[in-house]
Protein backbone atom coordinates (compact mmCIF):
# COMPACT_ATOMS: atom_id res chain seq x y z
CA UNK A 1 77.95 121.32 90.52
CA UNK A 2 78.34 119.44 86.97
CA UNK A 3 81.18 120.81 85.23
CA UNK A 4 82.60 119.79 82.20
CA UNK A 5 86.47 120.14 82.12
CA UNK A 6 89.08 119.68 79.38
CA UNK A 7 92.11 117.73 80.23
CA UNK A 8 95.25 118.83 78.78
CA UNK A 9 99.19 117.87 78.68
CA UNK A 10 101.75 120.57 79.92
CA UNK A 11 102.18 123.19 77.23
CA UNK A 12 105.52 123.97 75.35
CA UNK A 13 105.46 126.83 77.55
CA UNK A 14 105.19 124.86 80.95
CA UNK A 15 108.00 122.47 79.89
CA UNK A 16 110.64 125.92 78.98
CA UNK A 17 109.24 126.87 82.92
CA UNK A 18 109.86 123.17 84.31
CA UNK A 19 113.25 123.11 82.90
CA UNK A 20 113.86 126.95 84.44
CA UNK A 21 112.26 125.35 87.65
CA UNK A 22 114.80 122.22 87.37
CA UNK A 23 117.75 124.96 87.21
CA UNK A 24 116.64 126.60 90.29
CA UNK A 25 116.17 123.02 92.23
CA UNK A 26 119.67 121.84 90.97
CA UNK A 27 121.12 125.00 92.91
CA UNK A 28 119.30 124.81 95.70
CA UNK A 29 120.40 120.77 96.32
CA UNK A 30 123.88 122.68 96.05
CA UNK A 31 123.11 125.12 98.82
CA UNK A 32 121.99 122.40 101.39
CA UNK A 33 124.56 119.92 100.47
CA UNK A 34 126.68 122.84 101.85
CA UNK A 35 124.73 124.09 104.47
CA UNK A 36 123.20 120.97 106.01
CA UNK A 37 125.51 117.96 104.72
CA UNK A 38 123.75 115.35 105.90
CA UNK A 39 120.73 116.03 104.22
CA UNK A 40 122.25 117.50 101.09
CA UNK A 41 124.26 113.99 100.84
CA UNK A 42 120.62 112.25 100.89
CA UNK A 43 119.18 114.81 98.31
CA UNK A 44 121.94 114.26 95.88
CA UNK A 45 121.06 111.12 95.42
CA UNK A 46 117.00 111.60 94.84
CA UNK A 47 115.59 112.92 91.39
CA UNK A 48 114.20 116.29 91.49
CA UNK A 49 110.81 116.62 89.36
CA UNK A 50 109.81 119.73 88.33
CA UNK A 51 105.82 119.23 87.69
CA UNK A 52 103.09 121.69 86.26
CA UNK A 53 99.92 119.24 87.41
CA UNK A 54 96.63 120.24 89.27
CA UNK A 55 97.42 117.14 91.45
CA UNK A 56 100.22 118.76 92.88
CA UNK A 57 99.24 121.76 94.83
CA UNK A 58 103.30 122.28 96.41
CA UNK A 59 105.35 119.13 96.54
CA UNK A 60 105.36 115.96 97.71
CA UNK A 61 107.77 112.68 97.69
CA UNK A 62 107.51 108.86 97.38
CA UNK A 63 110.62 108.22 98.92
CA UNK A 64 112.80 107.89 95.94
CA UNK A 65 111.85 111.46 94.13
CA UNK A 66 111.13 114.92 95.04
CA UNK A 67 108.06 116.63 93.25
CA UNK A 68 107.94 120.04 93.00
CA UNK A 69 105.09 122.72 91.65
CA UNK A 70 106.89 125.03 89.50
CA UNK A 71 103.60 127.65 90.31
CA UNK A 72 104.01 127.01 93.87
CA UNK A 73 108.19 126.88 93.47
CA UNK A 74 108.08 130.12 91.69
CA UNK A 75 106.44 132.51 94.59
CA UNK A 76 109.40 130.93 97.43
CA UNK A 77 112.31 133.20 98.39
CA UNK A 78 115.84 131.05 99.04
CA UNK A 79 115.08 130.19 102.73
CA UNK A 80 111.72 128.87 102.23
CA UNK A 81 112.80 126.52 99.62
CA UNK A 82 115.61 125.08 101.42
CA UNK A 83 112.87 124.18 103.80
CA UNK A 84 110.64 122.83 101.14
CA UNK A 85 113.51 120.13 99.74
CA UNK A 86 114.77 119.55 103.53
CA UNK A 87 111.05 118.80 104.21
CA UNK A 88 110.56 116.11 101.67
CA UNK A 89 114.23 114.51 102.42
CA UNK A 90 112.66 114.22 106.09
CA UNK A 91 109.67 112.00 104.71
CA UNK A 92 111.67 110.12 102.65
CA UNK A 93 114.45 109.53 105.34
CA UNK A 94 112.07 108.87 108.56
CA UNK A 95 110.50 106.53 105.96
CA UNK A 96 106.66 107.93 106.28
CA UNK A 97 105.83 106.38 103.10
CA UNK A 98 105.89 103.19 104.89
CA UNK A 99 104.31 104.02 108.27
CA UNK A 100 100.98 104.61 107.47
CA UNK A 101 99.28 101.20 108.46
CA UNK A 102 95.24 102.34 108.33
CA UNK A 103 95.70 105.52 109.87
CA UNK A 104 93.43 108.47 108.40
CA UNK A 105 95.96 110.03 105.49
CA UNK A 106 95.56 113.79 106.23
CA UNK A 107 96.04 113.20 110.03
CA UNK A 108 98.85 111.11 109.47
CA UNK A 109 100.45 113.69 106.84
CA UNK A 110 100.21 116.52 109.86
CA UNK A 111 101.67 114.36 112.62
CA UNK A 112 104.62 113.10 110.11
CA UNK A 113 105.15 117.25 109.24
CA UNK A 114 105.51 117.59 113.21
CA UNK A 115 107.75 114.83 113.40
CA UNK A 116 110.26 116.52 110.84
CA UNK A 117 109.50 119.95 112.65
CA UNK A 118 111.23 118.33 115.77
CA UNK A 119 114.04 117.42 113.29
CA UNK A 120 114.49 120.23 112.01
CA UNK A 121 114.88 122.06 115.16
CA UNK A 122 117.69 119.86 115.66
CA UNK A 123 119.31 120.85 112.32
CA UNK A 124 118.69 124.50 113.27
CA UNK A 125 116.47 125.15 109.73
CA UNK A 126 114.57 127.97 110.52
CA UNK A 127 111.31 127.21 109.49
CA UNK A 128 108.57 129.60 107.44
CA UNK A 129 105.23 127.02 108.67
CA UNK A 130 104.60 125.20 111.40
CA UNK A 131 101.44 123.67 112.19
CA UNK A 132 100.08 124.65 115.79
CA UNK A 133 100.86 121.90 118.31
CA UNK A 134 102.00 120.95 121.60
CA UNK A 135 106.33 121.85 122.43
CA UNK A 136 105.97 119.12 124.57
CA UNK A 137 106.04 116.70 121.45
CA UNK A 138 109.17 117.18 121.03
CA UNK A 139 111.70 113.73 120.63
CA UNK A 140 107.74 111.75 119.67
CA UNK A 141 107.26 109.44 116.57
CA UNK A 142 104.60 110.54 113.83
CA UNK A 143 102.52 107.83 115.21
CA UNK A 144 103.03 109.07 119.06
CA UNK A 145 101.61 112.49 117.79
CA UNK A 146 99.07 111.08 115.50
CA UNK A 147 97.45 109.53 118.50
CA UNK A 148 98.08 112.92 120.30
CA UNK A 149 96.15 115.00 117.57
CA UNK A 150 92.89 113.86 118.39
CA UNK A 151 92.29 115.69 121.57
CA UNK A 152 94.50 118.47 120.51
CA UNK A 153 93.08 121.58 120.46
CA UNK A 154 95.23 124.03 118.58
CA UNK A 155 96.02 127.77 120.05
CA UNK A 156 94.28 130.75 118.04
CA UNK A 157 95.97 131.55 115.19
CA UNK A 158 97.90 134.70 114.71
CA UNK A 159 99.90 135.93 111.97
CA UNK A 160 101.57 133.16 109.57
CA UNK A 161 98.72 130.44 109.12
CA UNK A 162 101.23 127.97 107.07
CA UNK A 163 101.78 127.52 104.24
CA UNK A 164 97.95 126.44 104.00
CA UNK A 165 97.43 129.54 104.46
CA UNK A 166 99.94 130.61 101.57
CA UNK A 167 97.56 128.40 99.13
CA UNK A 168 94.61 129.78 99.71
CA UNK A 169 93.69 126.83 102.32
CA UNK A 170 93.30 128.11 106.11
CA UNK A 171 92.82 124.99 107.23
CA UNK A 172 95.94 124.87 108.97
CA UNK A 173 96.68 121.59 107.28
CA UNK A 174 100.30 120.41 105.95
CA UNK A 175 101.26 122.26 103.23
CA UNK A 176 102.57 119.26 101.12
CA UNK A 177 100.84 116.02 100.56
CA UNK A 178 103.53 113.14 101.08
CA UNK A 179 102.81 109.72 98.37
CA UNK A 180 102.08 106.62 100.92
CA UNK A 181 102.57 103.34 100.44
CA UNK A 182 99.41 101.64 98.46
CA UNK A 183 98.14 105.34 97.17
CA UNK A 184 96.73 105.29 93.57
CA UNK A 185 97.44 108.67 91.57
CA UNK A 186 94.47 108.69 89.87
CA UNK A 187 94.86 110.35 85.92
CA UNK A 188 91.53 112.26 85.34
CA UNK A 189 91.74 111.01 81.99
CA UNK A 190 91.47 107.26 82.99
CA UNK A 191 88.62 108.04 85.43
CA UNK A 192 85.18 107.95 83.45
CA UNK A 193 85.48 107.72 79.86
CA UNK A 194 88.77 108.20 78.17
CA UNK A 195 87.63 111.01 76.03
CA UNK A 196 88.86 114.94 76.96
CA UNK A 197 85.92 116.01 79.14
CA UNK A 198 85.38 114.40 82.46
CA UNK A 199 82.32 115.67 84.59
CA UNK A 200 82.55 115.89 88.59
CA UNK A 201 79.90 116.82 91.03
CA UNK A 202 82.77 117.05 93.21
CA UNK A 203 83.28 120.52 96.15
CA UNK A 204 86.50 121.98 96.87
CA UNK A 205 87.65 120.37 100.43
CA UNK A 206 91.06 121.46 100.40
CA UNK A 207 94.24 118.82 100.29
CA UNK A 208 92.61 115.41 99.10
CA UNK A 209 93.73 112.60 101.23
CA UNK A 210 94.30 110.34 98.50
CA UNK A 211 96.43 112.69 96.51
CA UNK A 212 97.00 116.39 96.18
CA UNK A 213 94.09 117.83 93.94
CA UNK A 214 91.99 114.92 93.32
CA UNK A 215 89.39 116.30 94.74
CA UNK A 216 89.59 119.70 92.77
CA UNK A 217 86.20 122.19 92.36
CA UNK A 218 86.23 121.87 88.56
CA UNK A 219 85.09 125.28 88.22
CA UNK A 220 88.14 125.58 85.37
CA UNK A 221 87.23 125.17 82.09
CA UNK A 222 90.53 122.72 81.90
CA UNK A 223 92.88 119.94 83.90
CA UNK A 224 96.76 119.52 83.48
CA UNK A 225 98.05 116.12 83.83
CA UNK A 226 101.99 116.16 83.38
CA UNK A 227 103.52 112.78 82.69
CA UNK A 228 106.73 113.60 84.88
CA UNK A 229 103.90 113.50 87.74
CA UNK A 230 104.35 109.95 88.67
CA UNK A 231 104.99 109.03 92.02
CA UNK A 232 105.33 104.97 92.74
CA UNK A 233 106.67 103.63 95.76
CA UNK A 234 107.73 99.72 95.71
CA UNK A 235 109.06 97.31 97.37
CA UNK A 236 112.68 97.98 97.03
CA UNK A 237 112.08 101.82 98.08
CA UNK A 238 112.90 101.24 101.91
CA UNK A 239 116.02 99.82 101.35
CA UNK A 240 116.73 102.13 98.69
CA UNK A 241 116.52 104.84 101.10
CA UNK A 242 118.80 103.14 103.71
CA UNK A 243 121.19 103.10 101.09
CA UNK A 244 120.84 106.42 101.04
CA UNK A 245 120.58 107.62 104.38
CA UNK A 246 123.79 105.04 105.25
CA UNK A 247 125.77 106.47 102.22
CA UNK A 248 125.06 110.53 102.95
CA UNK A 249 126.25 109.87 106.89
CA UNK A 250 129.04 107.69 105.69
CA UNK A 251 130.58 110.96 103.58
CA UNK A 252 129.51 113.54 106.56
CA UNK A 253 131.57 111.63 108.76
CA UNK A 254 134.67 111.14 106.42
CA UNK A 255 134.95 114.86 106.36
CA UNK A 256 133.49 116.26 109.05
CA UNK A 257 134.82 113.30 111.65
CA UNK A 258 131.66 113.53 113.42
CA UNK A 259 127.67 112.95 112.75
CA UNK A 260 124.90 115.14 114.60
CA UNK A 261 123.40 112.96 117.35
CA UNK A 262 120.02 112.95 115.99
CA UNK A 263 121.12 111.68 112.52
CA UNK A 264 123.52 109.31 114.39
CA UNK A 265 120.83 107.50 116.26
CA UNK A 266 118.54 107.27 112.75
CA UNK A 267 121.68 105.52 111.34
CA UNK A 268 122.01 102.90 114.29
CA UNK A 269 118.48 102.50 113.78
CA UNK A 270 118.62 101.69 110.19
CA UNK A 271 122.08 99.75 110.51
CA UNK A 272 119.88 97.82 113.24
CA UNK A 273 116.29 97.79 112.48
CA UNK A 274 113.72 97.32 114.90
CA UNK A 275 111.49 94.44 113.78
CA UNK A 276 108.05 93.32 115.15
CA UNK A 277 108.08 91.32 118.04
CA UNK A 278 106.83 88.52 115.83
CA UNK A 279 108.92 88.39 113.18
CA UNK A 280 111.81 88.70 115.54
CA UNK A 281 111.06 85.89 117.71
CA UNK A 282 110.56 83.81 114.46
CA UNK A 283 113.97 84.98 113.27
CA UNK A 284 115.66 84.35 116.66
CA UNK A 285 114.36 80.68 116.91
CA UNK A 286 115.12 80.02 113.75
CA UNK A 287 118.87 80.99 114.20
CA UNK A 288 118.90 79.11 117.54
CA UNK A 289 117.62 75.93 116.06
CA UNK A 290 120.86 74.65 114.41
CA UNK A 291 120.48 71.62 112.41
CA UNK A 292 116.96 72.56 111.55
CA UNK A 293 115.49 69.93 108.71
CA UNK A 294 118.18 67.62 107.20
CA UNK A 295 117.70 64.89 104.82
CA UNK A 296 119.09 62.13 105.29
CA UNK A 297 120.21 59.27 102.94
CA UNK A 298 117.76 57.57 100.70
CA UNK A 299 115.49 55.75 101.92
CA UNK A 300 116.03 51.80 101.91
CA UNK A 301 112.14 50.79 101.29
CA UNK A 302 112.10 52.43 97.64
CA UNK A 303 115.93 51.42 96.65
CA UNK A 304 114.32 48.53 94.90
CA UNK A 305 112.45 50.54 92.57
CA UNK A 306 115.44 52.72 91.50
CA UNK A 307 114.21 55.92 93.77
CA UNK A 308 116.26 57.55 95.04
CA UNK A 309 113.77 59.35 97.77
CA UNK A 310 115.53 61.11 100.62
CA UNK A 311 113.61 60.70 104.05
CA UNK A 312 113.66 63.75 106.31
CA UNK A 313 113.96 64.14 110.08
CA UNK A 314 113.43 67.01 112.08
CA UNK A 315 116.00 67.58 114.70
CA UNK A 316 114.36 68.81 118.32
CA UNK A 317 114.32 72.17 119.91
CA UNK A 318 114.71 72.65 123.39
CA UNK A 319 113.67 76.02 125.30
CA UNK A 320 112.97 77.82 128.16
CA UNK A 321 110.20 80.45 128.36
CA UNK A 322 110.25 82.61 131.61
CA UNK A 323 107.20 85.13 132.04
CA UNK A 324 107.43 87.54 134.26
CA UNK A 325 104.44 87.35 136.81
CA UNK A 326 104.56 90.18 138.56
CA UNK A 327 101.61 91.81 136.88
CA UNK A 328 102.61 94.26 133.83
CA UNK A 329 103.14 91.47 131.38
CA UNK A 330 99.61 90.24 132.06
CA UNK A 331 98.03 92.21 129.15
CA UNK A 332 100.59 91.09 126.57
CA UNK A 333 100.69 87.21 127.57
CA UNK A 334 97.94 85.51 125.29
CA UNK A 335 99.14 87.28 122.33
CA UNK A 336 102.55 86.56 123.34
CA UNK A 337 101.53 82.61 123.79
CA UNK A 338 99.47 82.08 120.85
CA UNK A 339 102.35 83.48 118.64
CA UNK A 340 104.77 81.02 120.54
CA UNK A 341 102.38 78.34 120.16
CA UNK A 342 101.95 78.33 116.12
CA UNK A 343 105.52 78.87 116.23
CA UNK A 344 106.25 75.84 118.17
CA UNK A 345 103.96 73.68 115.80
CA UNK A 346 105.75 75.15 113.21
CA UNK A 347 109.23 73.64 114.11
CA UNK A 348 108.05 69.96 114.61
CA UNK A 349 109.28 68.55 117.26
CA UNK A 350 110.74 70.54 120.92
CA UNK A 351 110.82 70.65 124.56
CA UNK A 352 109.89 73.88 126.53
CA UNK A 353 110.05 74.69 130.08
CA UNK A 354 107.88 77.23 130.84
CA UNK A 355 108.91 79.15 134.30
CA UNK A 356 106.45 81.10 136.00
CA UNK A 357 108.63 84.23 138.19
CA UNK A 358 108.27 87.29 139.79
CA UNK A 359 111.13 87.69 142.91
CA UNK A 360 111.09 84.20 142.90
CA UNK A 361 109.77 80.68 140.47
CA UNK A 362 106.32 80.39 141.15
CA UNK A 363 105.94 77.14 138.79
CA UNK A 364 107.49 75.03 136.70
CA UNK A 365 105.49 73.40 133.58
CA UNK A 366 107.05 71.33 130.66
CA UNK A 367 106.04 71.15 127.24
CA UNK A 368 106.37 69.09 124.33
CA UNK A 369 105.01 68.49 120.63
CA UNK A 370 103.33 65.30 122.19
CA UNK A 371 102.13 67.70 125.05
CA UNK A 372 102.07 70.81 123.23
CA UNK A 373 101.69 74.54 124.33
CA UNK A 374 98.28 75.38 125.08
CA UNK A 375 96.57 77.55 122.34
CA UNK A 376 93.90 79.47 125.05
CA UNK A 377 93.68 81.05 127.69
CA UNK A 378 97.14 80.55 130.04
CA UNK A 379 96.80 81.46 133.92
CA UNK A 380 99.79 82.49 135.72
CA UNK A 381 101.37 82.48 139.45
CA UNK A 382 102.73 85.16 141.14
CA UNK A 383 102.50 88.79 141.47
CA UNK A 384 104.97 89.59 144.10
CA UNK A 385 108.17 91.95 142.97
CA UNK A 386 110.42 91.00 139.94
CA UNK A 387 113.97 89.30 140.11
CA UNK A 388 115.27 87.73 136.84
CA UNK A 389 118.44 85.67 138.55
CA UNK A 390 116.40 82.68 140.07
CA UNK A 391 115.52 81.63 136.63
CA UNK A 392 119.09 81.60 135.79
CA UNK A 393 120.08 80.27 138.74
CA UNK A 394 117.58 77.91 137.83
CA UNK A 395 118.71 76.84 134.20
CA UNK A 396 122.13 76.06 135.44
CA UNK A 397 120.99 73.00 137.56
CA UNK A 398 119.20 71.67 134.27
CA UNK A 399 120.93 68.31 132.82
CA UNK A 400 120.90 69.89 129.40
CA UNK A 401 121.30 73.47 129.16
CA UNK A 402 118.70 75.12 126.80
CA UNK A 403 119.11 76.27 123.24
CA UNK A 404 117.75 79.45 123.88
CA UNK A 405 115.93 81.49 126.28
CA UNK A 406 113.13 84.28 125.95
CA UNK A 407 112.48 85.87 129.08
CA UNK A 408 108.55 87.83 128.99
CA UNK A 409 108.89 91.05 131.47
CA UNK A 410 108.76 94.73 131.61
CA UNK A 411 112.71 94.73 132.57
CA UNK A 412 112.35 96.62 135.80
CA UNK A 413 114.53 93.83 137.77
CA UNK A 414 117.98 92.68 138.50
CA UNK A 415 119.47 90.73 135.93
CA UNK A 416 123.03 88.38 136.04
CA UNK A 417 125.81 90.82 135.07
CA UNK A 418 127.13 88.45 132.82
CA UNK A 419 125.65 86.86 130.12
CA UNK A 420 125.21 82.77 129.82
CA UNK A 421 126.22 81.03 127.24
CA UNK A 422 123.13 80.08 125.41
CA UNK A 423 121.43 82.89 123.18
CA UNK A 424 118.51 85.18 125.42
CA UNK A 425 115.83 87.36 123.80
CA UNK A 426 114.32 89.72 126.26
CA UNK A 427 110.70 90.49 125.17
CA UNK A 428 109.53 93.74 126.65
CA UNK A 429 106.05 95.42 127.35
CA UNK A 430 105.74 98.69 126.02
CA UNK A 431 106.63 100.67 128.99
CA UNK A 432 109.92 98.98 129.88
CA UNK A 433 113.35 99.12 130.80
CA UNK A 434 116.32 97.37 129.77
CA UNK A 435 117.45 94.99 131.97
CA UNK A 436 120.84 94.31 131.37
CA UNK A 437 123.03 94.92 128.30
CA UNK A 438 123.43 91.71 126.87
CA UNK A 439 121.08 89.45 124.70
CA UNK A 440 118.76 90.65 122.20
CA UNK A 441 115.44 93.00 122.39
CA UNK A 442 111.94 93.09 121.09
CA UNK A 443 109.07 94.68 122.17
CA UNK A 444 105.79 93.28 122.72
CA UNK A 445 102.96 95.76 121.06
């Protein structure tokens, strides 16, 4: 339907109800510092927004602020708005703004709510909505569920419906729509012409993906846009938040002596990122290859014309690459390859020995920038059980002991109990197990 709508600015009214809305946030940021410290430490240090916007339907967060409806505020008693704020800290502290990668928005939004419904049980919050799902999701990733959701037939619904259901939406979607990395808040009075009517042919369908009430039925004769709406997540937001997250465990365990194991774990995490495979085997090469590039004095041959040129050599890697051949690296092996191979070319000049193993060395090959790595298709020997010690049993008979070592495998093997005394990265398949508790780990998606 064409309606035309009138876009306004909050009212003098709405701003004496924002600040009474601020009051009430400020107090409740109090109650979970005391209650839940760990989280309260995280929401001390985030802005709380009070907003009067028909973008925002509840509240939402990019990470470094909290938003908050004052409407939707208003109508909570004291438990459920504990939840709300411990809600959004989740999201900002499990870092969802970051995690989306492609995946369908909505979808996403439900299986990241699930994620900190898992949490929460841990924290004990008792909460007002959950979304239907599976108890056996427990300890899963956002993405894990997302993946999960698709087949997922939820149970019939019986009494609470969520907080969907609180809105007027019995969709049994998330009540809050969380800001993601790369989302545009659109400003109704930007979209069309800039003058105070906008027309939309638009339907009600509920929570728009892109952001809150984008999509609203214009059916009202006007629009509020509040400037403190203005969600923005950048570059520096992730580590922002690990400061943060760090800081808030940091003070729970100088007075409590003692972090919940849940939180603990996020902290190692953070303290100790896991990177992609890729930019972890870039990052471990690159540490291994000591002298890297040096320049060298100036070259003789343009002395004579008063340049002072320097000339450049590239000092020479030398590596050994063991795969695993016993048949669940097989799937992960060209991309593994072609990313070692553009690597390789990248670093000039090095030797590799490639060892082929599963309980024992299958084959041998060496490689070289003047016989380099091959860029297609690689085929393989073996297929037998696994054993990592030949290939370290091998590399101590070598003349020249290797730089560094990346071993390809699922890690279900014996390993040397002690580590050698060059640097080993242990790239794993998906479904793996450690094999030993030295070296580093990546794993190979």
């Amino acid at each position: 339907m064409n309606t035309t709508v009138n876009i306004r600015n909050t009212s003098q009214e709405e701003e004496k109800r924002k600040a009474i809305c601020l009051e009430q946030l400020s107090l409740d940021r109090q109650q979970l510092l005391m209650r839940w410290p760990f989280i309260g430490g995280v929401i001390m240090r985030m802005e709380l927004v009070a907003v009067r916007d028909d973008r925002l339907e509840t509240a939402s967060t990019d990470g470094n602020s909290i938003f908050v409806d004052i409407d939707f505020y208003s109508t909570l008693d004291k438990n459920e708005r504990l939840f709300v704020l411990a809600h959004e800290v989740w999201h900002s502290v499990l870092l969802h703004f970051s995690r989306l990668k492609g995946r369908d928005p909505e979808r996403f939004n439900i299986a990241a709510d699930l994620e900190i419904h898992f949490t929460l049980a841990q924290e004990e919050m008792k909460e007002p909505w959950v979304l239907p799902h599976d108890p056996r999701w427990a300890g899963l990733s956002a993405e894990e569920i997302y993946e999960k959701l698709e087949d997922f037939s939820p149970p019939q619904k019986s009494g609470s419906q969520g907080a969907s259901a609180k809105n007027g939406n019995d969709s049994g979607g998330s009540f809050d729509r969380h800001i993601y990395q790369g989302d545009h808040l659109e400003d109704p009075r930007e979209a069309g012409n800039n003058s105070a009517q906008q027309e939309s042919t638009e339907e009600n369908s509920g929570n728009d993906a892109a952001a809150g009430k984008n999509q609203k039925d214009f059916q009202d004769t006007e629009f509020v846009v509040d400037n403190d709406y203005t969600p923005q997540v950048s570059s520096s937001t992730t580590e922002r938040v690990r400061g943060r997250v760090i800081s808030s465990a940091q003070q729970v365990e100088r007075t409590q002596g003692k972090l919940p194991a849940h939180v603990a774990r996020l902290v190692e995490n953070m303290l100790n990122p896991i990177l992609p495979w890729q930019e972890l085997l870039k990052q471990f090469v690159s540490s291994c290859y000591g002298g890297k590039r040096r320049w060298l004095p100036p070259s003789r041959r343009h002395v004579w014309h008063d340049l002072y040129l320097p000339s450049m050599r590239d000092e020479k890697i030398s590596a050994v690459v063991a795969v695993d051949t016993s048949g669940s690296t097989i799937p992960g092996l060209d991309s593994f390859f072609a990313e070692l191979h553009s690597l390789m070319k990248t670093f000039g000049r090095y030797d590799l020995t490639l060892i082929h193993c599963d309980a024992a060395i299958q084959k041998v090959e060496k490689f070289s920038d003047a016989h380099p790595v091959p860029s297609g298709k690689m085929e393989f020997q073996g297929g037998g059980g696994t054993d990592f010690r030949p290939v370290f049993d091998y590399v101590k008979k070598m003349k020249q002991p290797p730089e560094l070592l990346i071993y390809l495998t699922d890690g279900y093997g014996p390993a040397p109990e002690q580590a050698p005394a060059y640097p080993v990265l242990w790239v794993l398949t998906k479904d793996h197990l450690k094999p030993c508790s030295w070296g580093k780990f990546t794993v190979l998606e």
